[in-house]
Protein backbone atom coordinates (compact mmCIF):
# COMPACT_ATOMS: atom_id res chain seq x y z
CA UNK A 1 -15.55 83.61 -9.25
CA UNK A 2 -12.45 81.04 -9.90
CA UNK A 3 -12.02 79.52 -13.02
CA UNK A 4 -12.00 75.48 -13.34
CA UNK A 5 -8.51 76.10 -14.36
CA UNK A 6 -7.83 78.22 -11.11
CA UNK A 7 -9.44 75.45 -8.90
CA UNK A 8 -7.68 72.85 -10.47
CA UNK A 9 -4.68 74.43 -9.86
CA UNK A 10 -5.53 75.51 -6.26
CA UNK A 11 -6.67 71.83 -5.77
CA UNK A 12 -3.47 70.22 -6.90
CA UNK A 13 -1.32 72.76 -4.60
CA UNK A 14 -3.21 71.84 -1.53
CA UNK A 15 -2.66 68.08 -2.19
CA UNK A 16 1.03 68.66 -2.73
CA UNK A 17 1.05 70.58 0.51
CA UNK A 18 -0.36 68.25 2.15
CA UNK A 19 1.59 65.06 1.10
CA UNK A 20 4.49 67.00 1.49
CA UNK A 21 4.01 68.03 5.37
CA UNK A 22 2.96 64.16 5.34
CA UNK A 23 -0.57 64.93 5.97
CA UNK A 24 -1.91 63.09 2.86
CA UNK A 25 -5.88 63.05 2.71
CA UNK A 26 -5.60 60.29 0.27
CA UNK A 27 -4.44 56.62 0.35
CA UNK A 28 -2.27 55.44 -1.71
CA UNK A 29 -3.44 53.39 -5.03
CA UNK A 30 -0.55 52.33 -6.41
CA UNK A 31 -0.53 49.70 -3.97
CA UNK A 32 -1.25 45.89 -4.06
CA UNK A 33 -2.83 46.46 -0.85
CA UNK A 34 -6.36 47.31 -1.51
CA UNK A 35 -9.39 46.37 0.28
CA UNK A 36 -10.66 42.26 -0.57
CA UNK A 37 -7.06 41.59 -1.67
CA UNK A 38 -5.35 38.20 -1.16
CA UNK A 39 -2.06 38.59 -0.37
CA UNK A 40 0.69 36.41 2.04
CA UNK A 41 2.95 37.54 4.09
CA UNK A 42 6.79 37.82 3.04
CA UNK A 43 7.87 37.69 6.57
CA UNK A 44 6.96 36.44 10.34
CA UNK A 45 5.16 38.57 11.96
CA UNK A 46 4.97 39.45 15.54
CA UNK A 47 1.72 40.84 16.76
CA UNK A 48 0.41 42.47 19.67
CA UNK A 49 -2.07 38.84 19.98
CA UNK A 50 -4.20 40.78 23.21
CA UNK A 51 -5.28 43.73 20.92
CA UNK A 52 -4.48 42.45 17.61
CA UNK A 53 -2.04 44.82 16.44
CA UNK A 54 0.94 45.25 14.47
CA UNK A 55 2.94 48.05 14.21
CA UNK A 56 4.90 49.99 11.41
CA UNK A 57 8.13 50.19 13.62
CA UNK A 58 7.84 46.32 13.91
CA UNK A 59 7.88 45.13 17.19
CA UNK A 60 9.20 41.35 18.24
CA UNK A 61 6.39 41.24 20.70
CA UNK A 62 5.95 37.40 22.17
CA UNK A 63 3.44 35.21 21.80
CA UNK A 64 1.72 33.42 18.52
CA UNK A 65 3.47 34.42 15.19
CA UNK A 66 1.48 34.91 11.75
CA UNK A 67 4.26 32.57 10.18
CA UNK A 68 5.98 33.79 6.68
CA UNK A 69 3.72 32.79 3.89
CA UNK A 70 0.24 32.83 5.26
CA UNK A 71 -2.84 34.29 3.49
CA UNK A 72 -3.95 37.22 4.87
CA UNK A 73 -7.35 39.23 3.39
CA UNK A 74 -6.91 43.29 3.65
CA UNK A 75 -10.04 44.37 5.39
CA UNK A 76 -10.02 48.03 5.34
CA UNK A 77 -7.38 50.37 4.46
CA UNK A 78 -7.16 53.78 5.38
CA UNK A 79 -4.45 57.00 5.79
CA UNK A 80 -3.21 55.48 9.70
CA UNK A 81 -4.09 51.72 9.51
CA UNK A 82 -4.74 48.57 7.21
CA UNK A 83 -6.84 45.76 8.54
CA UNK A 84 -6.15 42.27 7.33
CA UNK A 85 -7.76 39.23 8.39
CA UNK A 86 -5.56 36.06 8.85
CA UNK A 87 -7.34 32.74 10.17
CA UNK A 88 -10.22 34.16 10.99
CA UNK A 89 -8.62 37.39 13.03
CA UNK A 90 -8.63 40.56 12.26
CA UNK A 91 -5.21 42.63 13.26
CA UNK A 92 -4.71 46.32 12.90
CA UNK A 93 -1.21 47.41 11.28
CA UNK A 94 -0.89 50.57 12.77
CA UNK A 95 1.31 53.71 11.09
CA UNK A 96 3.78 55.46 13.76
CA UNK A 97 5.41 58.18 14.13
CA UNK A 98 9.09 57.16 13.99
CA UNK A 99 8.15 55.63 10.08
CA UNK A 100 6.25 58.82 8.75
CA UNK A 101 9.03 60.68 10.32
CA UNK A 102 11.70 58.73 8.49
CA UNK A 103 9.42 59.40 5.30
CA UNK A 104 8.17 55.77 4.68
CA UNK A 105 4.43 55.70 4.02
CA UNK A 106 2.38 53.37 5.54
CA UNK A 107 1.98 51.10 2.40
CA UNK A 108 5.08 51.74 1.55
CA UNK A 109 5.77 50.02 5.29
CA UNK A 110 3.64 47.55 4.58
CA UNK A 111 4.91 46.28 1.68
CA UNK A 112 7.97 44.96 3.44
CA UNK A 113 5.49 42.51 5.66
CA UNK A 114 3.08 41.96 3.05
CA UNK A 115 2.69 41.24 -0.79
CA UNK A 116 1.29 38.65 -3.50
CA UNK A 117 3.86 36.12 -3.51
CA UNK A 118 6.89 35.12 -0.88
CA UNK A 119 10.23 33.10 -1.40
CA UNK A 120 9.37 29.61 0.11
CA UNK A 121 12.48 28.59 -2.05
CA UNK A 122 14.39 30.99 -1.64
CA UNK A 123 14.15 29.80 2.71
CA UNK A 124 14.94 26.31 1.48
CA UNK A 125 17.93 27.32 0.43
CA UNK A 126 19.38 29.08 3.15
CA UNK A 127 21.76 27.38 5.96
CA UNK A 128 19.71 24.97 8.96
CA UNK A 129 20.34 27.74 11.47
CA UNK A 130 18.78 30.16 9.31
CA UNK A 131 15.68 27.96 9.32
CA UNK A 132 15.35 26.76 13.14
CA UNK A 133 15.92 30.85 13.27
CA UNK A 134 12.98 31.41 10.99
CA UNK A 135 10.25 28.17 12.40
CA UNK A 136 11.07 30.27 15.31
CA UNK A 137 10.66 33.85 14.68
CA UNK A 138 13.94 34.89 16.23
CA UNK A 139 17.56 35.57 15.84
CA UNK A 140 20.13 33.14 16.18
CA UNK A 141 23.86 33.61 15.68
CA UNK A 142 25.24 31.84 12.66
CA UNK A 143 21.68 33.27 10.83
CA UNK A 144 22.33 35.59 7.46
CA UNK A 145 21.02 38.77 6.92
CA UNK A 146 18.20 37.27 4.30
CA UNK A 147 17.90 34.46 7.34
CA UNK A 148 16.97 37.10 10.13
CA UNK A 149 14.60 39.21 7.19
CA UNK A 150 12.49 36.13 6.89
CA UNK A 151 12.70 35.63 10.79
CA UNK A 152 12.01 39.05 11.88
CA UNK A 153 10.80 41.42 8.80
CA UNK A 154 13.04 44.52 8.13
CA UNK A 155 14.21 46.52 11.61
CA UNK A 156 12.63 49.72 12.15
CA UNK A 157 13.72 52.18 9.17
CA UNK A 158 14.56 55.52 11.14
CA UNK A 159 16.28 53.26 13.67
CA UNK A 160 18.70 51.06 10.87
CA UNK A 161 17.65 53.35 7.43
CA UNK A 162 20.23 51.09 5.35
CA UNK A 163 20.03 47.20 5.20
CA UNK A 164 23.87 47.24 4.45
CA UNK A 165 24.44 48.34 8.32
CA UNK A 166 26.52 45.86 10.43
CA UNK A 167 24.02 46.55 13.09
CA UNK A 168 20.23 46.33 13.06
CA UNK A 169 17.93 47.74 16.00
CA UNK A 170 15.13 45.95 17.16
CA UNK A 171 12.44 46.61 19.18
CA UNK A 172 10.90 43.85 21.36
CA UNK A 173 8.62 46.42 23.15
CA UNK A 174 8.13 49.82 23.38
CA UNK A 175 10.70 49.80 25.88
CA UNK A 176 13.58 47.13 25.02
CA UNK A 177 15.96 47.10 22.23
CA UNK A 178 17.52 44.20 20.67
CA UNK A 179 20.75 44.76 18.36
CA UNK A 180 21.96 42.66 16.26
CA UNK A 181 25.40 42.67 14.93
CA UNK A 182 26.92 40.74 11.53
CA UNK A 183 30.33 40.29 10.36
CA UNK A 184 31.57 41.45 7.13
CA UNK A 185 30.22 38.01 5.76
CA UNK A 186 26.45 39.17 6.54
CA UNK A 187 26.29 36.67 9.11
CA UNK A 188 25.44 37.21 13.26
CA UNK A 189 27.81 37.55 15.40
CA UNK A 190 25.91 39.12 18.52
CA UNK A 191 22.69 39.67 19.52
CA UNK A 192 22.33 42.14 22.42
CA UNK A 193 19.65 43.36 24.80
């Protein structure tokens, strides 16, 4: 027979294990992402409006945006997925592979898109390119790095893993890139396909 202290121990080992190999059996708590939460979303969002998807890696897919700032209600959240319903809708934001590889958690992930409060001020400060750039959902040159954040959300972690990069990868499909390349002012430049 195992003592409690022997299955307490056993029981925090496997958990370690398994959060380490990034097979975590439990979700997050920490999070401001629970289930019946309010929150808005910090950035445009680009979904996938035929099956109501997002994904992690944050593609620029075409069609109707969830604009910067809307109220979205979390639905369900589990270890792969969080859904959130926004006017009515509900969209899946789906975990992949390319995130968990590059050691981001899905909430973790998710916090970049999503959170209690965004910076409407903070976007009525920035330049009038940055804001046709933003109304739109996509990049301009002239726009600022904070410009094509608000515009796009943050590019793919395992693909640009630093913010300070001159370049940022895109992905406006599973199968077509988008770069996008700033000056030593933070400002674009280029934007390539």
């Amino acid at each position: 027979m195992i003592s409690i202290k022997k299955k307490s121990l056993f029981a925090l080992t496997f958990a370690v294990s398994a959060i380490t190999m990034g097979c975590s059996s439990t979700v997050e708590t920490n999070s401001v992402i629970k289930e019946g939460a309010t929150l808005v979303t910090l950035v445009n969002l680009h979904p996938d409006n035929k099956r109501k998807i997002l994904y992690a890696v944050n593609y620029q897919l075409n069609g109707t945006m969830i604009p910067m700032c809307s109220e979205v209600t979390i639905k369900d959240v589990d270890e792969k997925e969080v859904e959130f319903v926004y006017n009515n809708v509900t969209y899946t934001y789906l975990w992949d592979k390319h995130t968990r590889k590059a050691g981001e958690s899905l909430l973790q992930n998710m916090s970049n898109f999503i959170d209690t409060s965004c910076d409407e001020a903070k976007v009525a400060s920035l330049s009038t390119v940055d804001q046709e750039g933003i109304k739109e959902g996509k990049p301009k040159v002239g726009m600022t790095k904070e410009g094509i954040l608000f515009a796009m959300g943050r590019p793919p972690i395992h693909a640009t893993p630093s913010l300070d990069s001159e370049t940022w990868m895109y992905w406006l499909n599973k199968f077509k890139k988008q770069a996008i390349e700033f000056d030593e002012n933070d400002i674009v430049t280029e934007i390539r396909l």
